[in-house]
Protein backbone atom coordinates (compact mmCIF):
# COMPACT_ATOMS: atom_id res chain seq x y z
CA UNK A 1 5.93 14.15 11.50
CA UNK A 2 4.77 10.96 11.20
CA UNK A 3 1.09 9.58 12.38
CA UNK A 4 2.75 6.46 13.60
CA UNK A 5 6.04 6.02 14.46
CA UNK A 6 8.34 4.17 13.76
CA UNK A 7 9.24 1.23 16.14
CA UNK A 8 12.47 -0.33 17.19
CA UNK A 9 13.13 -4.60 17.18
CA UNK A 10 12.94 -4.32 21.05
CA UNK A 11 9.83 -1.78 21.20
CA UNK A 12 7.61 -3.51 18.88
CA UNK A 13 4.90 -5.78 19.75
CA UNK A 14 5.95 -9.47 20.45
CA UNK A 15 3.86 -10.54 17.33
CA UNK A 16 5.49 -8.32 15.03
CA UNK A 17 9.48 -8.51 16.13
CA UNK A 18 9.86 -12.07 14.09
CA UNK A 19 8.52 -10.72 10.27
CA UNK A 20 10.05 -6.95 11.66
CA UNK A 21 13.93 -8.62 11.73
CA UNK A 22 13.49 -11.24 9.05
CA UNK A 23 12.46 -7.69 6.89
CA UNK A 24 15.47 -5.95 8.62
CA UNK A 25 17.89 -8.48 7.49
CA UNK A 26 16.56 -8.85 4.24
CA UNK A 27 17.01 -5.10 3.80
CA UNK A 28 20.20 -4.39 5.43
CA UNK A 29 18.22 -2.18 8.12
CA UNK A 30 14.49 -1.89 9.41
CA UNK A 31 13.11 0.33 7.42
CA UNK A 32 10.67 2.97 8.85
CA UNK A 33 7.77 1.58 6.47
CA UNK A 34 7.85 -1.75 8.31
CA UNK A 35 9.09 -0.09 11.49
CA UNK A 36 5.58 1.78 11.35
CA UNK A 37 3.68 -1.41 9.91
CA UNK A 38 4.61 -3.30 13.06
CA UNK A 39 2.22 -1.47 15.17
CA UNK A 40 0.21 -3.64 14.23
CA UNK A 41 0.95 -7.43 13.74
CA UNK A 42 -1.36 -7.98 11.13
CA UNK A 43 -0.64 -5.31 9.01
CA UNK A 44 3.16 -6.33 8.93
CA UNK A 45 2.25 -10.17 8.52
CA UNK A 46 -0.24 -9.15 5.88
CA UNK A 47 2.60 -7.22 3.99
CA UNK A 48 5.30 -9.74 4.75
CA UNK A 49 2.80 -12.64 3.07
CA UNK A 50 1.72 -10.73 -0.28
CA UNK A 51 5.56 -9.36 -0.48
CA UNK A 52 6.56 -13.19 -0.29
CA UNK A 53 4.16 -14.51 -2.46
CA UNK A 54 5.28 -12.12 -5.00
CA UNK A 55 9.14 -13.79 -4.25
CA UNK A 56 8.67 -17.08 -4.23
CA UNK A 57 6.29 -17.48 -6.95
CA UNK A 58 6.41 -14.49 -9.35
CA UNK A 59 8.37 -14.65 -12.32
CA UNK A 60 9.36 -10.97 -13.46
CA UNK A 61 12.96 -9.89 -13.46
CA UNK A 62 14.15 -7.00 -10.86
CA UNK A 63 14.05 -4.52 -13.70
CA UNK A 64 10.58 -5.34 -14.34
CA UNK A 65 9.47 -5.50 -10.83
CA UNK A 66 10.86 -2.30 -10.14
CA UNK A 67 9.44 -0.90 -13.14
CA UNK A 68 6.22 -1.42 -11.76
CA UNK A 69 6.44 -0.86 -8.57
CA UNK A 70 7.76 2.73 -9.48
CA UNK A 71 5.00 3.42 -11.74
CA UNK A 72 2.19 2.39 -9.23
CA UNK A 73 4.36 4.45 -6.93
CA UNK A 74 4.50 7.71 -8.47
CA UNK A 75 0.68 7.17 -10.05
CA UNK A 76 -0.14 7.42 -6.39
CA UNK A 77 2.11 9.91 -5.26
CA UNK A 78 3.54 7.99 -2.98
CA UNK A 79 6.91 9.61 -2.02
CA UNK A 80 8.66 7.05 0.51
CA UNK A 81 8.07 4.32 -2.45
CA UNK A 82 9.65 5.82 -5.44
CA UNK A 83 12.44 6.70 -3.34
CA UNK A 84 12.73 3.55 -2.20
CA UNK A 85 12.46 1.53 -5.68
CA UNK A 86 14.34 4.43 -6.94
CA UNK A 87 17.27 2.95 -4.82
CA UNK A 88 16.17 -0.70 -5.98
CA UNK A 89 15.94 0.03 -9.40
CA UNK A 90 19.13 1.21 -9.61
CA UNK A 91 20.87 -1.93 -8.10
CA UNK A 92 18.39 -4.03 -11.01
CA UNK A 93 20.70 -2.47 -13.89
CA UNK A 94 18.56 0.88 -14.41
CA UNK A 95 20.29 4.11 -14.64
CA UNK A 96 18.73 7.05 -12.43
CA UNK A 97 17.27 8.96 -15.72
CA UNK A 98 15.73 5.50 -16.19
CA UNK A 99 13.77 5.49 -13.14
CA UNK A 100 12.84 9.45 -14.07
CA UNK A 101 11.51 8.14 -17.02
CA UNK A 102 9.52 5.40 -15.39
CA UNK A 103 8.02 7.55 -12.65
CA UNK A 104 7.04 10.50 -15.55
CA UNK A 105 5.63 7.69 -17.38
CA UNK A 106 8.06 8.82 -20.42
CA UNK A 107 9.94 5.24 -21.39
CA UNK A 108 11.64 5.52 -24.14
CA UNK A 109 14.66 2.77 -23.42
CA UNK A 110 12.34 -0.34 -23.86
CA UNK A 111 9.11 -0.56 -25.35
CA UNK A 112 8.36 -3.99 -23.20
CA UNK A 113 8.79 -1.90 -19.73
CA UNK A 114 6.95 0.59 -20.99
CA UNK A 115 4.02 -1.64 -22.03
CA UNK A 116 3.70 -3.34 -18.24
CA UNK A 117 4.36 0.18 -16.84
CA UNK A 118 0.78 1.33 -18.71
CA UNK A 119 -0.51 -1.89 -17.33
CA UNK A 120 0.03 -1.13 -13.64
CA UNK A 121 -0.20 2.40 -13.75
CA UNK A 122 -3.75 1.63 -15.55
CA UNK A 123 -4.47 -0.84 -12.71
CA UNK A 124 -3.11 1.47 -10.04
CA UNK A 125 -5.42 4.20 -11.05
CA UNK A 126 -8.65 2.89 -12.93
CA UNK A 127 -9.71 0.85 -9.93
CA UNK A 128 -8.25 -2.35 -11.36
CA UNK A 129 -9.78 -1.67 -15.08
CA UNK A 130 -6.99 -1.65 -18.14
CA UNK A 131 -8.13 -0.90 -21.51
CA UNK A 132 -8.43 -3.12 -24.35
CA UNK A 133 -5.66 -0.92 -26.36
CA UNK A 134 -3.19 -1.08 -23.35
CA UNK A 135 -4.12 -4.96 -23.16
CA UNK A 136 -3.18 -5.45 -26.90
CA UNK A 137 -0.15 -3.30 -26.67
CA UNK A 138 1.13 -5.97 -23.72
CA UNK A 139 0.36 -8.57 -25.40
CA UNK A 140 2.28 -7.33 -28.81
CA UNK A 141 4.91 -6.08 -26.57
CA UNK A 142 5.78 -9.96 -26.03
CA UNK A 143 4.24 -10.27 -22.34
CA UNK A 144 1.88 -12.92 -21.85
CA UNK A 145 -1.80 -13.08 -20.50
CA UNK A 146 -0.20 -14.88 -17.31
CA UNK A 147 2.32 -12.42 -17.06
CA UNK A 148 -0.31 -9.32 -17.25
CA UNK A 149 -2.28 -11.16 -14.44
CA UNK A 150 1.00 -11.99 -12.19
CA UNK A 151 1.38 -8.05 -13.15
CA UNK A 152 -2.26 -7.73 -10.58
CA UNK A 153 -0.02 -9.34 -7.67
CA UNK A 154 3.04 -6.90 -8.06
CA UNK A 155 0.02 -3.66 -7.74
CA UNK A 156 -1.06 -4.67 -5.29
CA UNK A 157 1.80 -5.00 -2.92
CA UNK A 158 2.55 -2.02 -3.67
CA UNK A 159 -0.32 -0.12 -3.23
CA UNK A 160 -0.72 -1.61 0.07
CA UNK A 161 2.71 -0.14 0.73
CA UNK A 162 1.72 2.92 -0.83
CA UNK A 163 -1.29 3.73 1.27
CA UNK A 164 0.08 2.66 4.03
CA UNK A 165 2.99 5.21 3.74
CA UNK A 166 0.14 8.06 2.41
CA UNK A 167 -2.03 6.64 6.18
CA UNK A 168 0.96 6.70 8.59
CA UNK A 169 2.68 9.58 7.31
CA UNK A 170 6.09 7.52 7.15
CA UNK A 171 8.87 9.37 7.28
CA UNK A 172 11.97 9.28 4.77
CA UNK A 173 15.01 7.05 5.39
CA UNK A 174 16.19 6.79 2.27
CA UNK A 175 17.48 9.13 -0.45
CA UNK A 176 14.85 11.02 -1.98
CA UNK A 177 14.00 9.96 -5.22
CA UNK A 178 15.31 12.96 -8.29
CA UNK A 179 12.82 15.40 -8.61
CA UNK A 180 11.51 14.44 -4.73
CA UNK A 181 12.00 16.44 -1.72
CA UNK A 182 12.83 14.33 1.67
């Protein structure tokens, strides 16, 4: 059971019912993360802000965003998220065993994934710290020291949405990722 529930367009807070439908449409449905992050105005708007940042100015590819965002999420255990970018990844050209292989931290299909995987799974769980080896191995993997620091912006989101699933408890509206239970 979740710790906060999840809210509806009409029983959300005034503040949050603007970013909670321009997420809903985006999606195709409100999703219970940002149903629950609506609670609170400023947690949604703070979401909504990094999560368009990350739009509007990154510069990755959906294969690579999903890449990362599924290795941050299963580094942290975070259940709701690799479903979710399970479901994502797919539509961005990767096959399911793909997104197995991400999440297990196993890529064999492309050795320049699997370099900015290392990257945020290293940032995800070192406290921000990468080592020098994974660094170089970036770097000779063809990604560039702008792209490794864009790479910061895309962990972040999603830890925020990672601890913020782990904090409310959210509950599963999606298809469990393989190897996940809903």
């Amino acid at each position: 059971m979740p710790r906060i529930p999840a809210h509806t367009l009409d029983t959300a807070p005034e503040a949050s019912r603007p970013t909670l439908d321009a997420l809903g449409k985006r999606m195709g449905k409100i999703l219970n993360i940002h149903a629950g992050m609506a609670h609170s105005p400023v947690v949604l708007a703070a979401y909504a802000a990094m999560s368009g940042a990350v739009r509007e100015h990154g510069t990755f590819d959906a294969r690579t965003r999903e890449t990362i965002a599924l290795a941050v999420g299963s580094a942290n255990g975070c259940e709701y998220c690799q479903s979710a970018h399970t479901v994502s990844a797919k539509k961005a050209g990767l096959s399911e065993d793909q997104t197995v292989a991400v999440r297990a931290d196993a890529i064999d299909f492309d050795d320049k994934l699997a370099a900015i995987a290392t990257i945020a799974r290293q940032i995800a769980t070192e406290t921000g710290t990468v080592s020098d080896a994974a660094w170089q191995g970036a770097l000779a993997a063809g990604w560039t020291p702008e792209e490794l620091a864009e790479t910061f912006a895309h962990v972040a989101v999603n830890l925020y949405t990672n601890y913020f699933n782990h904090f409310a408890g959210t509950e599963l509206d999606l298809p469990a990722a393989p190897g996940l239970t809903a």
